[in-house]
N, C-alpha and C. Protein backbone atom coordinates (compact mmCIF):
# COMPACT_ATOMS: atom_id res chain seq x y z
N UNK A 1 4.94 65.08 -31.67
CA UNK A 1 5.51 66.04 -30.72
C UNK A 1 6.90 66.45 -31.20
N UNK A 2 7.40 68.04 -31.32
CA UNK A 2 8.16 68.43 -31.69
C UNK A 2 9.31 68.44 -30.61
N UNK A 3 10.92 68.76 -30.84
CA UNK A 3 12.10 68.72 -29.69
C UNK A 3 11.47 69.57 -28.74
N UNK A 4 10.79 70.71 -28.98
CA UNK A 4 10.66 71.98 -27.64
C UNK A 4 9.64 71.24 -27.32
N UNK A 5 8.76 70.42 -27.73
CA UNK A 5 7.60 70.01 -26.45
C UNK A 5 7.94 68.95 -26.01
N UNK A 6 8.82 67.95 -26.73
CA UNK A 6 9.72 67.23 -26.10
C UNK A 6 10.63 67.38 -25.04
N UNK A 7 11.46 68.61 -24.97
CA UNK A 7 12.23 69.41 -24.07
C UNK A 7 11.05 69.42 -22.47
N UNK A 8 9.95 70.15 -22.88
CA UNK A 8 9.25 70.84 -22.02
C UNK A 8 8.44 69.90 -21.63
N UNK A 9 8.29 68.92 -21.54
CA UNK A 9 7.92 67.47 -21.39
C UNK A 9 8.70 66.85 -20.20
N UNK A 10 9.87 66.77 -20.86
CA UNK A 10 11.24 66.32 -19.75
C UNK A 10 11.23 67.05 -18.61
N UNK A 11 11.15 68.85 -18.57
CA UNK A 11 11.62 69.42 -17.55
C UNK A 11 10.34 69.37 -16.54
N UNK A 12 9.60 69.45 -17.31
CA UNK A 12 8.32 69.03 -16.33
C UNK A 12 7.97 67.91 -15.42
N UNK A 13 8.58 66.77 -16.11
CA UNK A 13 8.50 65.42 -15.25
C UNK A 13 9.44 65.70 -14.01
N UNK A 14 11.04 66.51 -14.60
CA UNK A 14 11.71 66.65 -13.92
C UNK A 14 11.38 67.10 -12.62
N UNK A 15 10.49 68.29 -12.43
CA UNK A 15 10.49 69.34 -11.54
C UNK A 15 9.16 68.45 -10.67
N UNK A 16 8.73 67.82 -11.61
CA UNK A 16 7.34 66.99 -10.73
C UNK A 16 8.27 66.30 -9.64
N UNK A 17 9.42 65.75 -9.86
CA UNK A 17 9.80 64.71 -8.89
C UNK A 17 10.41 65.13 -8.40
N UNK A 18 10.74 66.78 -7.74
CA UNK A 18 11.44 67.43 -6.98
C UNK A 18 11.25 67.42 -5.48
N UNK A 19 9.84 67.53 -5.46
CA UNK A 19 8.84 67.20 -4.66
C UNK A 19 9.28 66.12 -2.98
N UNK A 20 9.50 64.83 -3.65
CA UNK A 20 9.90 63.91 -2.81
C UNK A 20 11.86 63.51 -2.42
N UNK A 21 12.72 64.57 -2.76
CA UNK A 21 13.55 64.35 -2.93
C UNK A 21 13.64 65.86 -1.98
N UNK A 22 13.02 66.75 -2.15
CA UNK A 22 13.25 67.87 -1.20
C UNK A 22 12.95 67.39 0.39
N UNK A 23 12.26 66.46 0.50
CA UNK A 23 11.57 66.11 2.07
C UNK A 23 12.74 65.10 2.47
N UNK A 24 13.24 63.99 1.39
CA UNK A 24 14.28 63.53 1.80
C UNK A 24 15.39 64.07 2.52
N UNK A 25 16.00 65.33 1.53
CA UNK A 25 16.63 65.98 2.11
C UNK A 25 17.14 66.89 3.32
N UNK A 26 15.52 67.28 3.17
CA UNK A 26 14.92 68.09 4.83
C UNK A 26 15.14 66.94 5.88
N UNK A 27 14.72 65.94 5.75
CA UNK A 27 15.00 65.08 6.93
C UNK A 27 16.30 64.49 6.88
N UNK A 28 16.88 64.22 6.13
CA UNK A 28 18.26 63.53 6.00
C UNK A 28 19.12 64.94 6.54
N UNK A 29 19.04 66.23 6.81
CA UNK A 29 19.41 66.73 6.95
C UNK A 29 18.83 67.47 8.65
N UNK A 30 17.86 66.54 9.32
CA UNK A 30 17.33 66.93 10.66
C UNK A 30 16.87 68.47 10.47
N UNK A 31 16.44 68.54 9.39
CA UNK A 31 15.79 70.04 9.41
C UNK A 31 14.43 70.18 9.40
N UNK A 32 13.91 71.32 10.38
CA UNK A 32 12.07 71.64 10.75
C UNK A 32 11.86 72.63 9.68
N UNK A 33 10.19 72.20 8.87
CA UNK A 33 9.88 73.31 7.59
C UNK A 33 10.13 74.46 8.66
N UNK A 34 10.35 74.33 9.33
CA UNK A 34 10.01 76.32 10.13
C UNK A 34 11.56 76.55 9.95
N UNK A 35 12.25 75.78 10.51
CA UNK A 35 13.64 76.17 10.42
C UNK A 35 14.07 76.41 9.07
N UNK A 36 13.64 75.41 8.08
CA UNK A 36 14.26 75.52 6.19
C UNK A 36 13.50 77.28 6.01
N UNK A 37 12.22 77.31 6.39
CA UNK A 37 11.47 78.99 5.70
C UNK A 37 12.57 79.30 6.51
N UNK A 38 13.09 79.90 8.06
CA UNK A 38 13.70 81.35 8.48
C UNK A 38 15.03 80.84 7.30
N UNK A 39 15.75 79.83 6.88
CA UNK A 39 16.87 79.94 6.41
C UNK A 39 16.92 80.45 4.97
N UNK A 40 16.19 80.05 4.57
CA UNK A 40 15.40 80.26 3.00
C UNK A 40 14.67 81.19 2.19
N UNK A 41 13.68 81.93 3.23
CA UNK A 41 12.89 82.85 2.98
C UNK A 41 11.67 82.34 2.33
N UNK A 42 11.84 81.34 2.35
CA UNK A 42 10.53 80.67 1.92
C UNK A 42 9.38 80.63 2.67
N UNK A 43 8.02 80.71 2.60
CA UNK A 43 7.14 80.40 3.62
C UNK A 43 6.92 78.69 3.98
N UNK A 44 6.37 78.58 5.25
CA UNK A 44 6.38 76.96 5.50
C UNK A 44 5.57 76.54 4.85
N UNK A 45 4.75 77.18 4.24
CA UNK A 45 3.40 76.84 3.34
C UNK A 45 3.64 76.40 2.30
N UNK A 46 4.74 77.11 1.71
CA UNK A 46 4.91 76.96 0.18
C UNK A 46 5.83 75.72 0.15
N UNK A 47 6.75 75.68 0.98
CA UNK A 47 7.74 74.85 1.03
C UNK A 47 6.92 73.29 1.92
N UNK A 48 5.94 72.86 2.20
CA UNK A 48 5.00 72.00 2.43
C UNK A 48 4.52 71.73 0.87
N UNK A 49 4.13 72.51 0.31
CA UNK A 49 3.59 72.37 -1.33
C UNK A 49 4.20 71.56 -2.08
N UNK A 50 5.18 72.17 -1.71
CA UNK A 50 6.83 71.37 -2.50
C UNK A 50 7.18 70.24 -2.57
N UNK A 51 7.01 70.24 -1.30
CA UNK A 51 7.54 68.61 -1.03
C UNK A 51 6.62 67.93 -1.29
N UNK A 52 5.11 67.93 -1.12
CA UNK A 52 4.04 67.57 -1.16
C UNK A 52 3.90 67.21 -3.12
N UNK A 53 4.68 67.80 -3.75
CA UNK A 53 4.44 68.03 -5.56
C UNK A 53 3.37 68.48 -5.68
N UNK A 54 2.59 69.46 -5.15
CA UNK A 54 1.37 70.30 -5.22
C UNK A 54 1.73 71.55 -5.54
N UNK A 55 2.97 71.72 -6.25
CA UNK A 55 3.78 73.33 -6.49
C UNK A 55 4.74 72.94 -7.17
N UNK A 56 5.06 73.44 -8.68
CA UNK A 56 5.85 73.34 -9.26
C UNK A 56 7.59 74.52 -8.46
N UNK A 57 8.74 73.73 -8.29
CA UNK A 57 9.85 75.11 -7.91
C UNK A 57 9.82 76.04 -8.85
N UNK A 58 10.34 76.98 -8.75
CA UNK A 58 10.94 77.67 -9.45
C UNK A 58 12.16 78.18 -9.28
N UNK A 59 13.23 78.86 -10.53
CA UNK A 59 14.92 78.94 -10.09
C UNK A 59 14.95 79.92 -8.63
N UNK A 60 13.87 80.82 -8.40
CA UNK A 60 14.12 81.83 -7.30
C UNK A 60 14.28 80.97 -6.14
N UNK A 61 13.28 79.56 -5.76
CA UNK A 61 13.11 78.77 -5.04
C UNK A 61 13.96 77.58 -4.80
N UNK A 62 14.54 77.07 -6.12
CA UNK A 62 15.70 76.29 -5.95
C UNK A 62 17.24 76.98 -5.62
N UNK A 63 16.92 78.14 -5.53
CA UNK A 63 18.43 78.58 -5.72
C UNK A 63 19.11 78.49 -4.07
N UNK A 64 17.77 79.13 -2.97
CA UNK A 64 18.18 78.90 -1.61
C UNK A 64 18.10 77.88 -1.08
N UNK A 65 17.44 76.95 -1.79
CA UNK A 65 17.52 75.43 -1.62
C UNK A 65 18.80 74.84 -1.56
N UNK A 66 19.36 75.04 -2.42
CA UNK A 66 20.21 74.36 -3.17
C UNK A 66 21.25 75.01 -1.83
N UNK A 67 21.50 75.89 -1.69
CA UNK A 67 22.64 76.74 -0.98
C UNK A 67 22.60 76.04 0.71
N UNK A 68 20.95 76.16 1.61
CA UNK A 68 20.89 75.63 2.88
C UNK A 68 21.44 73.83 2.40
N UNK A 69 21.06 72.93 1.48
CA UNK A 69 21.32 71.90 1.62
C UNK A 69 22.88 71.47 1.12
N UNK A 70 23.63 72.34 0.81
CA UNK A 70 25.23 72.34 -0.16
C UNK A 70 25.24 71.47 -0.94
N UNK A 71 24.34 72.01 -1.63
CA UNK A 71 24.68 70.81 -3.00
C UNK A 71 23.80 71.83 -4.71
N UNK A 72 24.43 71.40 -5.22
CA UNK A 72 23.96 72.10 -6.67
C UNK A 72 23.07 71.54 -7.38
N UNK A 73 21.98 72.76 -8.11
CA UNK A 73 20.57 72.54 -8.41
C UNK A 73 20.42 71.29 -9.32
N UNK A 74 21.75 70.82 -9.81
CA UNK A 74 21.40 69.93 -10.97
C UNK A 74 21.04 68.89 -9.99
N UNK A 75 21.78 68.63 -8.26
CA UNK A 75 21.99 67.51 -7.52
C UNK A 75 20.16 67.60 -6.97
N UNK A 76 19.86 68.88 -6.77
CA UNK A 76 18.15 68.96 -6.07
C UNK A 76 17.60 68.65 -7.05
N UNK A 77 17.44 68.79 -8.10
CA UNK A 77 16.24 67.95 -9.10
C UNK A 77 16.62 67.03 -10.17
N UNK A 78 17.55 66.14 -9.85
CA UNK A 78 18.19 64.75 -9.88
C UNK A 78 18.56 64.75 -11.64
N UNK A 79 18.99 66.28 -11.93
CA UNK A 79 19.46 66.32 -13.58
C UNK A 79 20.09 65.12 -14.01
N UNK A 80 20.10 64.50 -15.23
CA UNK A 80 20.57 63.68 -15.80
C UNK A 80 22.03 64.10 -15.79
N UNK A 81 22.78 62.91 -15.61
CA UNK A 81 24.52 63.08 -15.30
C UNK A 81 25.14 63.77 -16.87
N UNK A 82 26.41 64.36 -17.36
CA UNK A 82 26.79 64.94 -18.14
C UNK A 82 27.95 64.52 -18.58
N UNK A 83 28.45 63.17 -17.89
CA UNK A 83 29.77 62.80 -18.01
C UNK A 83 30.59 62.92 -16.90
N UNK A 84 30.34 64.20 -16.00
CA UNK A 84 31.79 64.61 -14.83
C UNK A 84 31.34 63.34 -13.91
N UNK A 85 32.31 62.79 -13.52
CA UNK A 85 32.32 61.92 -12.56
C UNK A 85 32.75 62.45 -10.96
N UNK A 86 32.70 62.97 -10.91
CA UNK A 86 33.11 64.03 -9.85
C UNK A 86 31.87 64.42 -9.05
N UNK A 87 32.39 63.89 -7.68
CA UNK A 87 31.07 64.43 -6.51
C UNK A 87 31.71 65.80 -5.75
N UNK A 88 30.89 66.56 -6.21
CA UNK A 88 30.47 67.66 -5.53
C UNK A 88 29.59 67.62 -4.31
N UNK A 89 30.55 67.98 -3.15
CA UNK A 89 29.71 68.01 -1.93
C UNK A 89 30.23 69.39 -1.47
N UNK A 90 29.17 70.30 -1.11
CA UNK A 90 29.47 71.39 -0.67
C UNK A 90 29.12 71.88 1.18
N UNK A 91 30.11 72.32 1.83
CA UNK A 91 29.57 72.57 2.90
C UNK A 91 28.28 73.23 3.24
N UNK A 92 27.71 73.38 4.38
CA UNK A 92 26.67 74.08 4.69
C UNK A 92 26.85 75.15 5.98
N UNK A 93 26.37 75.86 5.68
CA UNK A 93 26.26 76.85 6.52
C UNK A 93 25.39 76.97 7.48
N UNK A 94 25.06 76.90 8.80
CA UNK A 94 24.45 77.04 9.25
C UNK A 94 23.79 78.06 10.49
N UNK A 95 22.57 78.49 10.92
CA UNK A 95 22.08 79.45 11.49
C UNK A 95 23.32 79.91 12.47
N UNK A 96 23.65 78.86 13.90
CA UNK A 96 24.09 79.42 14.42
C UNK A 96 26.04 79.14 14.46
N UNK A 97 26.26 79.32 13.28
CA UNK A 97 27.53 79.76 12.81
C UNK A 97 28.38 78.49 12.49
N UNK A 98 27.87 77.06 12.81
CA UNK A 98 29.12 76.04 12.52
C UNK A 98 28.83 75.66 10.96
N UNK A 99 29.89 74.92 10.70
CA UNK A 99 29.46 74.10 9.21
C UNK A 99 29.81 72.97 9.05
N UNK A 100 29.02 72.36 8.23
CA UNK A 100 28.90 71.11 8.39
C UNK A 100 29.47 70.88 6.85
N UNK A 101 30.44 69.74 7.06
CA UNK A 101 30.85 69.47 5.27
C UNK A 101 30.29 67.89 4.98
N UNK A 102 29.36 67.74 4.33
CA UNK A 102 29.64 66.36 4.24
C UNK A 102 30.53 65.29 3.52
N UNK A 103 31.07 64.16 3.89
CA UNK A 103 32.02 63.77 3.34
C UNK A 103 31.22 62.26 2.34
N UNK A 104 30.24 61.79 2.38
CA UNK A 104 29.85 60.85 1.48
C UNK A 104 27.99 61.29 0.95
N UNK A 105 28.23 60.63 -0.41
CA UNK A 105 26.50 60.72 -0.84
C UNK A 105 26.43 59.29 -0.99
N UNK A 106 25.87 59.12 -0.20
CA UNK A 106 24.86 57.58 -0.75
C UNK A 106 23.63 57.03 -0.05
N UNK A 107 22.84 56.45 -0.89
CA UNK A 107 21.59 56.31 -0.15
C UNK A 107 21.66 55.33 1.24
N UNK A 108 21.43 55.52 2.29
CA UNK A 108 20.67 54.48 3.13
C UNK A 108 22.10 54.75 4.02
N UNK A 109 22.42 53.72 5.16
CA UNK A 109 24.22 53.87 5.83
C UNK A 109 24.49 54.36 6.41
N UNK A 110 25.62 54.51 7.03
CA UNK A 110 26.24 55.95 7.82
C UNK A 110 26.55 56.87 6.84
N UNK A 111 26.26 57.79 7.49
CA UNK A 111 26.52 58.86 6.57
C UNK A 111 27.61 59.56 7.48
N UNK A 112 28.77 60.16 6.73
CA UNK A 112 30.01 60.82 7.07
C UNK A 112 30.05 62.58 7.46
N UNK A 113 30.65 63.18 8.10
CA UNK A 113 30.00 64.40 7.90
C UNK A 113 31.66 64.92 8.66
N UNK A 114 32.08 66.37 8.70
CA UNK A 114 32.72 66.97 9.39
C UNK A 114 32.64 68.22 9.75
N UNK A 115 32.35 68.78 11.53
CA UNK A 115 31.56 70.12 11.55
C UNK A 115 32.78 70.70 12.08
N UNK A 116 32.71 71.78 12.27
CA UNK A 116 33.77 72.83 12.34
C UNK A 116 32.52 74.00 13.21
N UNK A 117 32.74 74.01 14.38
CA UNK A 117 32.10 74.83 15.19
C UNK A 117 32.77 76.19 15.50
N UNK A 118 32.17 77.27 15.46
CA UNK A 118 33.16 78.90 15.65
C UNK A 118 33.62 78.92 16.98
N UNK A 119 34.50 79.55 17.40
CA UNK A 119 35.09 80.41 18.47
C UNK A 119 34.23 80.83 18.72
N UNK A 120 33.80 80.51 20.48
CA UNK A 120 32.88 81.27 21.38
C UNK A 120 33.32 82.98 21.48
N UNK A 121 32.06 84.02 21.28
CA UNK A 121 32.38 85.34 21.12
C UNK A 121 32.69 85.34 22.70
N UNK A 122 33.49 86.79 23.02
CA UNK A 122 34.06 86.49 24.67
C UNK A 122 32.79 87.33 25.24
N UNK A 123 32.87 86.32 26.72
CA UNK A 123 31.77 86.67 27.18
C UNK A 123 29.91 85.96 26.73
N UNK A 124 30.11 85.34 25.67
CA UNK A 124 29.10 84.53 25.43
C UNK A 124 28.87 83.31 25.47
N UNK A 125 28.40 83.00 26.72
CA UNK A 125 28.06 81.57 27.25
C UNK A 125 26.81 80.75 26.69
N UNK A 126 26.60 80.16 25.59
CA UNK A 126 26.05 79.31 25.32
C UNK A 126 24.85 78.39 25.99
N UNK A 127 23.68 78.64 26.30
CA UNK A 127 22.54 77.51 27.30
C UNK A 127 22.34 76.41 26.14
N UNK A 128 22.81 74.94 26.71
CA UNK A 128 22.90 73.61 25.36
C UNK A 128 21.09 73.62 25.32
N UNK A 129 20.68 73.01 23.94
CA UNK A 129 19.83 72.77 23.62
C UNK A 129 19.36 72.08 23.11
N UNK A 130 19.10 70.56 23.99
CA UNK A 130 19.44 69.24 24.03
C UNK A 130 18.29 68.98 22.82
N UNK A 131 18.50 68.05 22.08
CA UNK A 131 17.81 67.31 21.14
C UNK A 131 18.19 65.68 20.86
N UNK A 132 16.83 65.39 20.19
CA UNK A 132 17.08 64.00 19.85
C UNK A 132 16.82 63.86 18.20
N UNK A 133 17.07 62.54 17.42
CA UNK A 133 16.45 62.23 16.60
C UNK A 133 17.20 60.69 16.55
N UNK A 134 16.44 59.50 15.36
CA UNK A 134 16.92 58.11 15.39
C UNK A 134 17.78 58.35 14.74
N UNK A 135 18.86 57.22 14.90
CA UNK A 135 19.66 56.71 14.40
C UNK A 135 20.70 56.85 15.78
N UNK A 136 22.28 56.76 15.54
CA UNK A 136 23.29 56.10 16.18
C UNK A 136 24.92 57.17 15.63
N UNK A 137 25.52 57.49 16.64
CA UNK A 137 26.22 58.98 16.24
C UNK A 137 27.83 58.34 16.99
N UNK A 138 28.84 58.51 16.03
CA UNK A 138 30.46 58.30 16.17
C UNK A 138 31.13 59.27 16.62
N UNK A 139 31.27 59.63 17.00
CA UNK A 139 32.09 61.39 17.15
C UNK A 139 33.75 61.32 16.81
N UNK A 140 34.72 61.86 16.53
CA UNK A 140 35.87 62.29 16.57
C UNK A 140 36.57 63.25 16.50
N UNK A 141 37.40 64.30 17.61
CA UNK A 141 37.53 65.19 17.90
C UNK A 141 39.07 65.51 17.23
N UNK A 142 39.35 66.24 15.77
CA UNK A 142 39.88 66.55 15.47
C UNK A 142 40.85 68.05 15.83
N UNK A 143 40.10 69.03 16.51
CA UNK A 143 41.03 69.64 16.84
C UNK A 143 40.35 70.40 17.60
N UNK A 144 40.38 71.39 18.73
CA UNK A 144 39.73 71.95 19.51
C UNK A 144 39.47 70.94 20.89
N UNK A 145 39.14 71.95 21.94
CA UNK A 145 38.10 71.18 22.86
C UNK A 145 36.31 71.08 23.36
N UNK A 146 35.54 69.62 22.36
CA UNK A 146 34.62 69.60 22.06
C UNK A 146 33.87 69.45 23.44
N UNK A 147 32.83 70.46 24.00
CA UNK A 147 32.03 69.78 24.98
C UNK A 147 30.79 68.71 24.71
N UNK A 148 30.60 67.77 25.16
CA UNK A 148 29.26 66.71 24.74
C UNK A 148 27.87 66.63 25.46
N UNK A 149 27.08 67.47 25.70
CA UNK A 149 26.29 67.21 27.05
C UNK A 149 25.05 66.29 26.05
N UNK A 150 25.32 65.22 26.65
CA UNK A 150 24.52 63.74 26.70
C UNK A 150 23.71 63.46 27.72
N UNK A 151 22.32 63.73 27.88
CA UNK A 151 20.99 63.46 29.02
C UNK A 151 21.61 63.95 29.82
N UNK A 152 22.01 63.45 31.07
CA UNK A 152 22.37 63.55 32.08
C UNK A 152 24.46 64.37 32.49
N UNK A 153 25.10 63.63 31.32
CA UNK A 153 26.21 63.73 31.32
C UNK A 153 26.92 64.74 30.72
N UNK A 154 28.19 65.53 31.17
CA UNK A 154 28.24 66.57 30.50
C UNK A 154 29.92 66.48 30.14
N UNK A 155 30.22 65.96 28.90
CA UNK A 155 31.56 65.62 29.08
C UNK A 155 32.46 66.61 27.84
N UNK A 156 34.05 66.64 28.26
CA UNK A 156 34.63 67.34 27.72
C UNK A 156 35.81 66.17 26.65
N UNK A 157 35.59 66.64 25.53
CA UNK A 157 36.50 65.49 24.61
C UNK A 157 37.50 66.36 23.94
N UNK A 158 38.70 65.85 23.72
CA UNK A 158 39.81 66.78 22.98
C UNK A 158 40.43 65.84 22.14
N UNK A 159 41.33 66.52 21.22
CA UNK A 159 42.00 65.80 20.02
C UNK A 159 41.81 64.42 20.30
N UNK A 160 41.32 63.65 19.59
CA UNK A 160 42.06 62.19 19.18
C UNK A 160 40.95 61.37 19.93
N UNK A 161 40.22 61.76 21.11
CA UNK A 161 39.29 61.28 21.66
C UNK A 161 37.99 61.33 20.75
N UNK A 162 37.05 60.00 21.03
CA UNK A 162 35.86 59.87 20.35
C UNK A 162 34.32 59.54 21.41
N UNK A 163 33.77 59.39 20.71
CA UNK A 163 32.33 59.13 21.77
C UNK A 163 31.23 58.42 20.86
N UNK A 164 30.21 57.72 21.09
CA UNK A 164 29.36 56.63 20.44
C UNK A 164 28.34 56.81 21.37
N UNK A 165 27.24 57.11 20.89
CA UNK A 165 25.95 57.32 21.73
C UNK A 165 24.65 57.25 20.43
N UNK A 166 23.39 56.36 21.04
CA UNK A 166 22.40 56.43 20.39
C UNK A 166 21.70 58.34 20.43
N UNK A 167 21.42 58.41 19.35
CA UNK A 167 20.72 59.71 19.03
C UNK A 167 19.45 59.82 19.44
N UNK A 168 18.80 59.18 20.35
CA UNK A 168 17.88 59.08 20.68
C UNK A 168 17.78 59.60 22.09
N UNK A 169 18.87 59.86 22.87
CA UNK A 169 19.25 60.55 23.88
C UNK A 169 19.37 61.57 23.56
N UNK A 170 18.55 62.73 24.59
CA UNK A 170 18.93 64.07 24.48
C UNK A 170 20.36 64.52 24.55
N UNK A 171 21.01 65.37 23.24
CA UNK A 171 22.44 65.72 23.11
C UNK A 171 22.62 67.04 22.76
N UNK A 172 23.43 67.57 23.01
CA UNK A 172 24.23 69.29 22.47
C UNK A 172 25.76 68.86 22.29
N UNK A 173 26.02 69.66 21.28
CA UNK A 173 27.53 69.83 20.94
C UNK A 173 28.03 71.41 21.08
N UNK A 174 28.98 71.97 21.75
CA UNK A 174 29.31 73.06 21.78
C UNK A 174 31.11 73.06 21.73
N UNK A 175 31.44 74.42 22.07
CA UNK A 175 32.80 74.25 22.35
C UNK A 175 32.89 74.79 24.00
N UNK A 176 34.04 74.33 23.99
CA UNK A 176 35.06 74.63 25.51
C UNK A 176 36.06 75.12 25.34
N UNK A 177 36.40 76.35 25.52
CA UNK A 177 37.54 76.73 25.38
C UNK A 177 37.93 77.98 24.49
N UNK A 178 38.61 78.96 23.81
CA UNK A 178 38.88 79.75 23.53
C UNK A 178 38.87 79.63 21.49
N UNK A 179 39.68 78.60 21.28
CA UNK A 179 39.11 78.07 19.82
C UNK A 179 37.91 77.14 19.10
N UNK A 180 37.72 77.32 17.78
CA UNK A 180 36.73 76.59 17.31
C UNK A 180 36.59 75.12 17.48
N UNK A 181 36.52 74.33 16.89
CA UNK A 181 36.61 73.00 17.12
C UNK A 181 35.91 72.55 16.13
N UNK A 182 37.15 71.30 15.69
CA UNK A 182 36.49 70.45 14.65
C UNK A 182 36.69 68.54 14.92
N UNK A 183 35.58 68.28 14.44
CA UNK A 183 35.31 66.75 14.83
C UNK A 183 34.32 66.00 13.76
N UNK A 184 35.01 65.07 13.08
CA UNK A 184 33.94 63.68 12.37
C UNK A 184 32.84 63.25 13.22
N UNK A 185 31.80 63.16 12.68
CA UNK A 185 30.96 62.89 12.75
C UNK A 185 30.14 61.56 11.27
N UNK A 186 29.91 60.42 11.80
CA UNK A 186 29.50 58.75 11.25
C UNK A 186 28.11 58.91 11.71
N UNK A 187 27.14 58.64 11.09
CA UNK A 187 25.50 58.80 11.54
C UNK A 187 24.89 57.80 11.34
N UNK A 188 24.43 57.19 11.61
CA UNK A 188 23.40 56.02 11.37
C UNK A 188 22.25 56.29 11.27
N UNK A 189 21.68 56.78 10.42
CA UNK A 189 19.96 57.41 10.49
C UNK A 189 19.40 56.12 11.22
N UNK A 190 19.35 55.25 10.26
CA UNK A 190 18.36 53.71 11.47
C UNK A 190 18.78 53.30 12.29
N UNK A 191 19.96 53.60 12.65
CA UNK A 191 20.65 53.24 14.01
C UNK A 191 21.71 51.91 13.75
N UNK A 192 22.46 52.31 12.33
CA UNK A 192 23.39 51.90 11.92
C UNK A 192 24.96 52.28 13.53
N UNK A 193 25.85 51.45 13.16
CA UNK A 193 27.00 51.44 14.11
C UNK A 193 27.97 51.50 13.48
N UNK A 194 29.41 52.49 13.46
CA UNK A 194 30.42 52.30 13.01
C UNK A 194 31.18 51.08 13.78
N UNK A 195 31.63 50.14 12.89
CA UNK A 195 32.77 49.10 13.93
C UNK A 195 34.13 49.59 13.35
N UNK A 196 34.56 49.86 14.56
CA UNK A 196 35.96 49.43 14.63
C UNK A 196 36.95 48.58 14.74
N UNK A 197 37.52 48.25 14.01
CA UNK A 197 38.71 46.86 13.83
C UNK A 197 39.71 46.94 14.87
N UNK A 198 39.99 46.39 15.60
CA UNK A 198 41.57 46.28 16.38
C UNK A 198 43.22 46.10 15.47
N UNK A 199 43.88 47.04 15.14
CA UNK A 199 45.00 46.36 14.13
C UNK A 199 45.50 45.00 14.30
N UNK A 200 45.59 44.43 13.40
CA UNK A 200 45.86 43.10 13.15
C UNK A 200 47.69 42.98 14.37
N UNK A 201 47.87 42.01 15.00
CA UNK A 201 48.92 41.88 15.71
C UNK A 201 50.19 41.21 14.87
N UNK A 202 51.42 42.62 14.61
CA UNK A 202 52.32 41.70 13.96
C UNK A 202 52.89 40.45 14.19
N UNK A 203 53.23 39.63 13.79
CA UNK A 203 53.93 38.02 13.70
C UNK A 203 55.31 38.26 14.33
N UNK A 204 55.53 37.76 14.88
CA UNK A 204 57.02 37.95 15.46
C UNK A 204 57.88 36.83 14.58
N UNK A 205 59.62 37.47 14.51
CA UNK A 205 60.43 36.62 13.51
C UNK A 205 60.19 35.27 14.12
N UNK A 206 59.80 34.59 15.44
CA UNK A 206 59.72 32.65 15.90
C UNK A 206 58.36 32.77 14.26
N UNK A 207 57.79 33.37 14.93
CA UNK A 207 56.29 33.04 14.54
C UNK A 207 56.27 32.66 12.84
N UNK A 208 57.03 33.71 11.85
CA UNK A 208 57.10 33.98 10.94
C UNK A 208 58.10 32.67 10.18
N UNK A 209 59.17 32.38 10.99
CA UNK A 209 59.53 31.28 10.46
C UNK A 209 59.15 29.70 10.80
């Protein structure tokens, strides 16, 4: 076997294992094939194929991939590293206008994230549209005033305030108020928990000597 069928050998295995790394993503990312096709232009059919490895991608197909999930094509079909040590995490854009940046890649854990929700247009009142999925959710309200409606509860959080609720309860995140709002977000897909430490209590000068 010559370098080009050698080459074409590699990219092929490559693109075979695209397959199970796209569904990862779709779910690590709480996304419905119906929702990835309207974002994508993809059909749900084809994009079932995909994930399924019953359809080779192609660049037309990785390219909106790559863009709904913020991350670059070398990161969707797990290219061999090049030397840069450097993680590239790119925000995401999403349908109805917030974005989500994520702040860590690693398999399994909490995963880190920070959304940035738009300024309500005036006059447009928002109906929440409660959802669930597993795992275990941190909140921290960096700037704006975040509304939380949790099952039953409908609460208002501002700077510096946080909230901890299983994801398994119906939830909406919106805003309150006239600006956007931004807040951390810690995820536990399996229903991982962020702990928080209490600062250690300084020693007083008796104590110390």
């Amino acid at each position: 076997m010559d370098d080009a069928e050698t080459d074409a050998a590699e990219v092929g295995r490559t693109l075979d294992a695209v397959g199970p790394r796209l569904k990862q993503l779709r779910l690590g990312r709480d996304i419905t094939l119906t929702h990835l096709g309207e974002a994508t232009g993809i059909s749900v059919s084809t994009l079932s194929r995909l994930e399924a490895g019953l359809r080779r991608p192609t660049l037309e197909q990785l390219l909106p991939l790559a863009r709904v999930y913020g991350v670059t094509i070398d990161e969707l079909v797990d290219a061999p590293r090049t030397g840069n040590p450097r993680i590239n995490l790119r925000p995401i854009a999403c349908k109805d206008g917030s974005t989500v940046l994520p702040l860590t890649r690693r398999p399994g854990g909490i995963q880190a994230y920070k959304f940035v929700l738009p300024a309500p247009s005036p006059g447009g009142d928002v109906e929440p549209v409660l959802r669930t999925h597993e795992g275990h959710d941190w909140i921290y309200v960096l700037n704006g005033t975040l509304r939380l409606v949790l099952g039953e509860h409908d609460l208002v959080l501002r700077p510096g305030e946080a909230a901890e609720f299983d994801t398994r309860t119906p939830h909406w995140f919106g805003v309150t108020g006239s600006g956007p709002v931004e807040f951390l977000s810690l995820i536990g897909k399996q229903g991982e928990r962020a702990h928080v430490r209490a600062a250690p209590k300084r020693a007083t000068r008796e104590e110390r000597t």
